[in-house]
PDB file of N, CA and C in Angstrom:
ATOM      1  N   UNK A   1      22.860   5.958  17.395  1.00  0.00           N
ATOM      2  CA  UNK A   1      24.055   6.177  18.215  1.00  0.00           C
ATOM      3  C   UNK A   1      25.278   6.326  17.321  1.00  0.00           C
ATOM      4  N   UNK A   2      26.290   7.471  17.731  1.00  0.00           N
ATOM      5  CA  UNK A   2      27.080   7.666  16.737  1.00  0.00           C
ATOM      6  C   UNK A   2      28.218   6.745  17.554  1.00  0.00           C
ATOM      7  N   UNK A   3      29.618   7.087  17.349  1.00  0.00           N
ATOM      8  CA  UNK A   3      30.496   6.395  17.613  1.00  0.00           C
ATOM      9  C   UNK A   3      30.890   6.792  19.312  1.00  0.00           C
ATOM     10  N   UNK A   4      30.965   8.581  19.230  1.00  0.00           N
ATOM     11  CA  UNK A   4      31.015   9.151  20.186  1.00  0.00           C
ATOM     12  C   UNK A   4      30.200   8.589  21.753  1.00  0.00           C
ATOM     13  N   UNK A   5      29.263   8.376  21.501  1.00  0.00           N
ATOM     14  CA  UNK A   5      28.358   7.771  22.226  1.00  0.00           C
ATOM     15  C   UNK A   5      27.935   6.655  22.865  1.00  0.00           C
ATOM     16  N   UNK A   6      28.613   5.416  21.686  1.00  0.00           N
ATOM     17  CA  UNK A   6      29.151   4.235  22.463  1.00  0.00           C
ATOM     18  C   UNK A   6      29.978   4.068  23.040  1.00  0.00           C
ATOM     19  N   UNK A   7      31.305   5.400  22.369  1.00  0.00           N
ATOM     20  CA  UNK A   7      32.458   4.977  23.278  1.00  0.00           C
ATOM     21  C   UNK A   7      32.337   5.744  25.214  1.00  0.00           C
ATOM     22  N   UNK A   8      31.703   6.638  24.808  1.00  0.00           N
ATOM     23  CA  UNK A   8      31.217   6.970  26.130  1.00  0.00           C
ATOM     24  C   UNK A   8      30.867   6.391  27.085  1.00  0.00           C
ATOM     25  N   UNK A   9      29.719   5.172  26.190  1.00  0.00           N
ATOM     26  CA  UNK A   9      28.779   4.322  27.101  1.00  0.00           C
ATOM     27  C   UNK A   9      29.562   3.161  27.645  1.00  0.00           C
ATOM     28  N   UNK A  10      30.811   2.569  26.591  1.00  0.00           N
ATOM     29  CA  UNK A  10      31.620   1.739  27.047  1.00  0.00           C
ATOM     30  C   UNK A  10      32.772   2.260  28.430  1.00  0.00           C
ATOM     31  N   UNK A  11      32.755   3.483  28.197  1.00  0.00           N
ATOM     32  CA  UNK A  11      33.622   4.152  29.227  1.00  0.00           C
ATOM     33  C   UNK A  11      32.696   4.123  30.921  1.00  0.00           C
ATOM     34  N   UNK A  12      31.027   4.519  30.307  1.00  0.00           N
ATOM     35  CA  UNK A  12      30.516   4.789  31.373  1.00  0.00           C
ATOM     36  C   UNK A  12      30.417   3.168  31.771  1.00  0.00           C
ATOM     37  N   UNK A  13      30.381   1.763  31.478  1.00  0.00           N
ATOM     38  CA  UNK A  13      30.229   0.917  31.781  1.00  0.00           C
ATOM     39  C   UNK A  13      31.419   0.120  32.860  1.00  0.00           C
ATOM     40  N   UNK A  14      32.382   0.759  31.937  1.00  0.00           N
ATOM     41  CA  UNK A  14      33.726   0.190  32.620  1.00  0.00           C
ATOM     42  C   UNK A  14      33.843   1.205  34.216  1.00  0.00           C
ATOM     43  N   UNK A  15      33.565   1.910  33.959  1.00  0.00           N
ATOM     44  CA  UNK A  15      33.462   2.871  35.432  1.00  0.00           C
ATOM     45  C   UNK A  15      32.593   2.314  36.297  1.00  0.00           C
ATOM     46  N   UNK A  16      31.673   2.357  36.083  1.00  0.00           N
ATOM     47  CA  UNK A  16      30.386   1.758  36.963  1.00  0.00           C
ATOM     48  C   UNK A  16      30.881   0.304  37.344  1.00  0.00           C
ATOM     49  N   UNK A  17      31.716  -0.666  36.534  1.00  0.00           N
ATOM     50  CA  UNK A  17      31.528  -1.786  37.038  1.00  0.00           C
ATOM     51  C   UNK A  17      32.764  -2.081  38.379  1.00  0.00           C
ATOM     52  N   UNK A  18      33.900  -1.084  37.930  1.00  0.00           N
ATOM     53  CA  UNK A  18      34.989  -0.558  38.736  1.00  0.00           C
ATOM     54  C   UNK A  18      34.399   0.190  40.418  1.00  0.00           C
ATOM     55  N   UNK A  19      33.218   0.969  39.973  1.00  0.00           N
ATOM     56  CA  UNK A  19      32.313   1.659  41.378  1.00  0.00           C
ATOM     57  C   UNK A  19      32.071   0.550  42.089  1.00  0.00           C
ATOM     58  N   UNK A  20      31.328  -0.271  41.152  1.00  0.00           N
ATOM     59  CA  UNK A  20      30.477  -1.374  42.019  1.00  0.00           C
ATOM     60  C   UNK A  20      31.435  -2.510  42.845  1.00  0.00           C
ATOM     61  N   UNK A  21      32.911  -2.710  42.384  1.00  0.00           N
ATOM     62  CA  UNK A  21      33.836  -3.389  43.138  1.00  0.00           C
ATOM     63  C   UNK A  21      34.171  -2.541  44.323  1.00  0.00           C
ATOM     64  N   UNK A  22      34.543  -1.503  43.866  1.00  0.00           N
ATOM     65  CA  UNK A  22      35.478  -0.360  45.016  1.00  0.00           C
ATOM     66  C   UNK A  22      34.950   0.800  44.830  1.00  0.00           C
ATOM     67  N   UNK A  23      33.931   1.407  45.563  1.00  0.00           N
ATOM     68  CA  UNK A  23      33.620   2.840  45.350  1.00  0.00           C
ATOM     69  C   UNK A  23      34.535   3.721  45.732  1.00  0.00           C
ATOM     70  N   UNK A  24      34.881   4.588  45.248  1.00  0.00           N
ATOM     71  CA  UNK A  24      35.430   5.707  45.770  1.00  0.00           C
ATOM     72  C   UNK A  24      35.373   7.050  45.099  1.00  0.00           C
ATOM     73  N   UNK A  25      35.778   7.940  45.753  1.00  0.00           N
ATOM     74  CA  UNK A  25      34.610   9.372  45.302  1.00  0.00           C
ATOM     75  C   UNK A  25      35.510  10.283  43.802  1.00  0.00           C
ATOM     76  N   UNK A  26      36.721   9.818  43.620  1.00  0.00           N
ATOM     77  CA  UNK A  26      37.167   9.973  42.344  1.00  0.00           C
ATOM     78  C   UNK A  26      36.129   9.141  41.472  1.00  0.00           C
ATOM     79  N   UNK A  27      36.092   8.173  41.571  1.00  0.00           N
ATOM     80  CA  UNK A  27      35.311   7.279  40.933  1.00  0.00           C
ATOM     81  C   UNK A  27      33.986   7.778  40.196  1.00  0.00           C
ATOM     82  N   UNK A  28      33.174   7.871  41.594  1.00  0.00           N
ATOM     83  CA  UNK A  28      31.751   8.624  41.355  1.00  0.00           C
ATOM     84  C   UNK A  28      31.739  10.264  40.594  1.00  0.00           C
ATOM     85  N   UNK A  29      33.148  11.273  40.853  1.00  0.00           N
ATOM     86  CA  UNK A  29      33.238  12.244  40.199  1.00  0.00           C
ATOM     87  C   UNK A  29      33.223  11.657  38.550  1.00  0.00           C
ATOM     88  N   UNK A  30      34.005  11.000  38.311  1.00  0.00           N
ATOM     89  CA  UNK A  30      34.578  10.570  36.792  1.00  0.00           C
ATOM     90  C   UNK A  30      32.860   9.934  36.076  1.00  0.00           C
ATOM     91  N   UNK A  31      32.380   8.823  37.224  1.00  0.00           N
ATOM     92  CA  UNK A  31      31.236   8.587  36.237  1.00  0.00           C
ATOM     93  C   UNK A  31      30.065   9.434  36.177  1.00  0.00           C
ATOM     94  N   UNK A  32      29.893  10.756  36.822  1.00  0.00           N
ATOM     95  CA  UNK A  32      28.770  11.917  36.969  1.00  0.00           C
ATOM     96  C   UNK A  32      29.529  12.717  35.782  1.00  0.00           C
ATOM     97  N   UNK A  33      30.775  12.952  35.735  1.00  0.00           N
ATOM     98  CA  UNK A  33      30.818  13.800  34.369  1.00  0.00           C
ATOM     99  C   UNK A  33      30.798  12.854  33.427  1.00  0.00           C
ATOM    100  N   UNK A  34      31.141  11.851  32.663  1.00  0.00           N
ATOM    101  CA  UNK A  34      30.846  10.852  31.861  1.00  0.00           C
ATOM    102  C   UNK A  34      29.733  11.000  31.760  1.00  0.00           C
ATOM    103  N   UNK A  35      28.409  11.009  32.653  1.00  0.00           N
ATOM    104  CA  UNK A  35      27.096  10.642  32.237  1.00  0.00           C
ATOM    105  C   UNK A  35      26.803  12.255  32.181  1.00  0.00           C
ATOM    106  N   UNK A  36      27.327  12.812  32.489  1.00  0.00           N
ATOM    107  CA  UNK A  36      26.658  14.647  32.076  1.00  0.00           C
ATOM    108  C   UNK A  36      27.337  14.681  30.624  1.00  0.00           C
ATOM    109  N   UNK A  37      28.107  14.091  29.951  1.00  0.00           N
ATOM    110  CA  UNK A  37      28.684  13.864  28.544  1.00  0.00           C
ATOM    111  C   UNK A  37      29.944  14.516  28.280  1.00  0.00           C
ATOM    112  N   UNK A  38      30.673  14.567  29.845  1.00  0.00           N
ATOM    113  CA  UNK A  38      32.350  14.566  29.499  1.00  0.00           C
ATOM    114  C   UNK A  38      33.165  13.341  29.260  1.00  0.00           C
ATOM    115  N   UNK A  39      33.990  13.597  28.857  1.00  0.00           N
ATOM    116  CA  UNK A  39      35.050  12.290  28.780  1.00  0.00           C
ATOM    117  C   UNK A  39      36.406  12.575  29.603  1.00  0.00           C
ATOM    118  N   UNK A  40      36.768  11.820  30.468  1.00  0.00           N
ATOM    119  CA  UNK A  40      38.399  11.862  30.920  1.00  0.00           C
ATOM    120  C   UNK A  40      39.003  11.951  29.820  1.00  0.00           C
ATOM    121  N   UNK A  41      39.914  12.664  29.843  1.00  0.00           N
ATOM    122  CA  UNK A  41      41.242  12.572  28.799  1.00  0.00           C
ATOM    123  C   UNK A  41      41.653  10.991  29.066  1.00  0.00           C
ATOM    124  N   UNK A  42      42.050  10.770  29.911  1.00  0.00           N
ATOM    125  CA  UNK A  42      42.753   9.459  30.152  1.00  0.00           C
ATOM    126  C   UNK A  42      42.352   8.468  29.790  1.00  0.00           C
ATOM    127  N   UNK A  43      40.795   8.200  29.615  1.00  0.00           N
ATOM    128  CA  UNK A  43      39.965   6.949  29.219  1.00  0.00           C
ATOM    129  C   UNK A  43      39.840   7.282  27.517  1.00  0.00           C
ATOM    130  N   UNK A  44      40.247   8.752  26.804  1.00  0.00           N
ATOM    131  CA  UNK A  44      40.630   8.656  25.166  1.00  0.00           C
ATOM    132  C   UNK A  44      41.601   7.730  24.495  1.00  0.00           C
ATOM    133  N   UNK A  45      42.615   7.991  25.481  1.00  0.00           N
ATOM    134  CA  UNK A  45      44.239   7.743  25.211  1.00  0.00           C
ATOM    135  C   UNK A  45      44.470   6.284  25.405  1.00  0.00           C
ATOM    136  N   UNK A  46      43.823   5.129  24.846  1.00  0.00           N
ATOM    137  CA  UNK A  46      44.184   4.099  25.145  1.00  0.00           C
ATOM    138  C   UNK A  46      45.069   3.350  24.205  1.00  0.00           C
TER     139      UNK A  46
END
């Protein structure tokens, strides 16, 4: 796993655990491209 890839996975984690409190369909868009291997701009920029 390169770096790219954890930070993804940490992104896809923090999403999912955010779904699992409050779903909502922004939500589920953001973690289906995350797991197809996009990244939000917004979750770079921290």
């Amino acid at each position: 796993m390169n770096n790219f890839e954890i930070e993804r996975f940490n992104i896809y984690c923090m999403l999912l655990s955010k779904y699992i409190k409050k779903p909502t369909k922004q939500l589920k868009k953001e973690l289906e491209a995350v797991k197809s291997g996009l990244i939000p701009v917004k979750y770079l920029m921290k």
